[in-house]
N, C-alpha and C. Protein backbone atom coordinates (compact mmCIF):
# COMPACT_ATOMS: atom_id res chain seq x y z
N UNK A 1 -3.76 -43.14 24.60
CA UNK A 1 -3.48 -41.80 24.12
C UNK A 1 -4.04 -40.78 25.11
N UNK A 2 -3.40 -39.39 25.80
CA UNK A 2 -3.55 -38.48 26.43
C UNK A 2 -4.26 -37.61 25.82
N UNK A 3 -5.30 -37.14 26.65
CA UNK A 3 -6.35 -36.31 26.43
C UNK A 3 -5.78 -34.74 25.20
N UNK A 4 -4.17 -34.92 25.94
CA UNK A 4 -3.98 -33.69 25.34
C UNK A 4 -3.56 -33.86 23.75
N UNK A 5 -3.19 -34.97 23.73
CA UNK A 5 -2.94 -35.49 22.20
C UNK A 5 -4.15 -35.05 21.71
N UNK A 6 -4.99 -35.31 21.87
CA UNK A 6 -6.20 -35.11 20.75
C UNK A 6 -6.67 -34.08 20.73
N UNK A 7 -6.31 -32.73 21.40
CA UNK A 7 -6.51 -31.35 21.74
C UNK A 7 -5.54 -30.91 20.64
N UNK A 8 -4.50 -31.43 20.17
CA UNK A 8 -3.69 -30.88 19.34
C UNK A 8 -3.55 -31.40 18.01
N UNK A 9 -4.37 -32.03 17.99
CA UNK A 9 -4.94 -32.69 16.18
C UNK A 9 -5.89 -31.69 15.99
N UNK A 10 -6.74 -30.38 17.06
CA UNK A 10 -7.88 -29.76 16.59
C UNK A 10 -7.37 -28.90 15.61
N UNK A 11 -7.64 -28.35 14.37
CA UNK A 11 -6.55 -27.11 14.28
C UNK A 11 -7.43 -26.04 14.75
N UNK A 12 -7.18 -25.03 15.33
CA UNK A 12 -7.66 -23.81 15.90
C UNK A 12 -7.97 -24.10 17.28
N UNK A 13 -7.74 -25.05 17.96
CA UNK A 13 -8.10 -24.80 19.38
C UNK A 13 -7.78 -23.87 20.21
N UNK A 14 -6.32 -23.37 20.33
CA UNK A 14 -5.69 -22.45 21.05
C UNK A 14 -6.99 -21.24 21.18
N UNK A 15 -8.05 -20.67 20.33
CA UNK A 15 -8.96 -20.27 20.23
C UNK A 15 -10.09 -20.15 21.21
N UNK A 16 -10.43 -21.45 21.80
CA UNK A 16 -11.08 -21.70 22.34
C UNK A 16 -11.05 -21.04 23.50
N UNK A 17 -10.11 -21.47 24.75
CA UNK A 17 -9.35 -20.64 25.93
C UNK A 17 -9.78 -18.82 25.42
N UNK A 18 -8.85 -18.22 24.84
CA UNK A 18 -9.56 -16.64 24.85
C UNK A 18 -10.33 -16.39 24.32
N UNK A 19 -11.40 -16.83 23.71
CA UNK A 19 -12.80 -16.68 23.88
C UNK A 19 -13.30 -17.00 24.91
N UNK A 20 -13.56 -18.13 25.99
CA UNK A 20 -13.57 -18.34 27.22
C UNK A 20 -13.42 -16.91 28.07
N UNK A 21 -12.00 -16.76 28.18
CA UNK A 21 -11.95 -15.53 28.96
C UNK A 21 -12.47 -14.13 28.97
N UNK A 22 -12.74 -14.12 27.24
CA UNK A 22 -12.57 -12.56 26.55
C UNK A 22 -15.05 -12.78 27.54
N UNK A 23 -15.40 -13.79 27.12
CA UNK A 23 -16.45 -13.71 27.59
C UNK A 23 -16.57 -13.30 29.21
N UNK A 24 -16.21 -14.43 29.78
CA UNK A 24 -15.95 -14.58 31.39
C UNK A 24 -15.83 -12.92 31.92
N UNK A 25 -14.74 -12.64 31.14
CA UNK A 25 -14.58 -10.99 31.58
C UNK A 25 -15.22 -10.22 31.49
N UNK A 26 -16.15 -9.89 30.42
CA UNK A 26 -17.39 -9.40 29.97
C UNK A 26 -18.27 -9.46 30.51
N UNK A 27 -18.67 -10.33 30.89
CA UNK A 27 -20.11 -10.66 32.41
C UNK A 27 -19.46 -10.00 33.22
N UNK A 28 -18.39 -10.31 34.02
CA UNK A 28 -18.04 -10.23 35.86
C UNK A 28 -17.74 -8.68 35.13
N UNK A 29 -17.19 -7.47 33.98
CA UNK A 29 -17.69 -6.34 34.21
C UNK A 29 -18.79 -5.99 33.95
N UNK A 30 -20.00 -6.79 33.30
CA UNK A 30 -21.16 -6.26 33.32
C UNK A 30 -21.52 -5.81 34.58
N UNK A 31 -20.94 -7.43 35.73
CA UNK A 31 -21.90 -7.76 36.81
C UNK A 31 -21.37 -6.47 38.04
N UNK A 32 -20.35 -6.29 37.56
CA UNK A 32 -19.89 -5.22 38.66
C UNK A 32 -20.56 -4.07 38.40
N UNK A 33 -20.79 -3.62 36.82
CA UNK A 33 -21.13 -2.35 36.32
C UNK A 33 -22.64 -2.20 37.08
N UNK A 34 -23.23 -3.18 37.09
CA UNK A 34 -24.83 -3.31 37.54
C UNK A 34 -24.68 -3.01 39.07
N UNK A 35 -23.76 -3.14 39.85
CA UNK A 35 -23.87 -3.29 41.33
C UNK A 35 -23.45 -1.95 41.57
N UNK A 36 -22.44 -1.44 40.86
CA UNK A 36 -22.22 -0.01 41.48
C UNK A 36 -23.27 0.69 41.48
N UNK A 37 -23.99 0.62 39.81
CA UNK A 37 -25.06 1.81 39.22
C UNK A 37 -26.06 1.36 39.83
N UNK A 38 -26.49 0.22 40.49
CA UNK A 38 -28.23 -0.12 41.06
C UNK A 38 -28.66 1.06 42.16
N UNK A 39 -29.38 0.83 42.51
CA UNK A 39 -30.26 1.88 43.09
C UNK A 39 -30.57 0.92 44.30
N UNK A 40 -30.27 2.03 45.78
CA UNK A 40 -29.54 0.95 46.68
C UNK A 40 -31.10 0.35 47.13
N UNK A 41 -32.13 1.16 47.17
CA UNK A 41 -33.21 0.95 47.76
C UNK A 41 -33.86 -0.49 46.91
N UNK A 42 -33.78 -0.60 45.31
CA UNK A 42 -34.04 -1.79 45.11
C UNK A 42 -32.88 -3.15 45.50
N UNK A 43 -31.99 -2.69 45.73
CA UNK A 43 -31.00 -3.71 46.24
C UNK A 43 -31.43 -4.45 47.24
N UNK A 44 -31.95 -3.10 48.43
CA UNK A 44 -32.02 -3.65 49.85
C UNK A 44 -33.40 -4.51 49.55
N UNK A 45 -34.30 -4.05 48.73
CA UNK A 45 -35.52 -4.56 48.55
C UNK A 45 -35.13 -6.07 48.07
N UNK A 46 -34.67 -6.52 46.96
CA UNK A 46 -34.11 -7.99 46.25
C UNK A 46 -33.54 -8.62 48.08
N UNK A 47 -32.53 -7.98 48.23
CA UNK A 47 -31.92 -8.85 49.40
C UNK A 47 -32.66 -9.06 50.43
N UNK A 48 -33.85 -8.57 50.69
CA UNK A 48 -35.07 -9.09 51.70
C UNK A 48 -36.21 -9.91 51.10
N UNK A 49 -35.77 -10.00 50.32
CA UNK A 49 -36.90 -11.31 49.42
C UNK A 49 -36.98 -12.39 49.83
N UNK A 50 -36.62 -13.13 50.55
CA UNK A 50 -36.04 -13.98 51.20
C UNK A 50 -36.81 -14.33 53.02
N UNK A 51 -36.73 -13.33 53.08
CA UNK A 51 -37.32 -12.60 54.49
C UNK A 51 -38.42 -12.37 54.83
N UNK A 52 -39.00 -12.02 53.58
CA UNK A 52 -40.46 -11.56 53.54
C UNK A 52 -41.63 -12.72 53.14
């Protein structure tokens, strides 16, 4: 029996997938929202952490 057979005995799976995304999307605009608004001087500071 194929994996996908038993994906379609779940009832409500179709569910699963856009929640997945509806999250996924939610971070990567958090993560963007954080990079525009940071403050460049602690930026440059984090990205020399490394260095120092």
């Amino acid at each position: 029996m194929k994996f996908k057979n038993y994906l379609e005995q779940i009832n409500g799976v179709e569910i699963y997938p856009m929640i997945s995304l509806i999250i996924f999307g939610a971070i990567f605009i958090a993560v963007l929202a954080y990079a525009f608004t940071a403050d460049k001087k602690s930026m440059n500071d984090k990205a020399n952490i490394p260095l120092n």
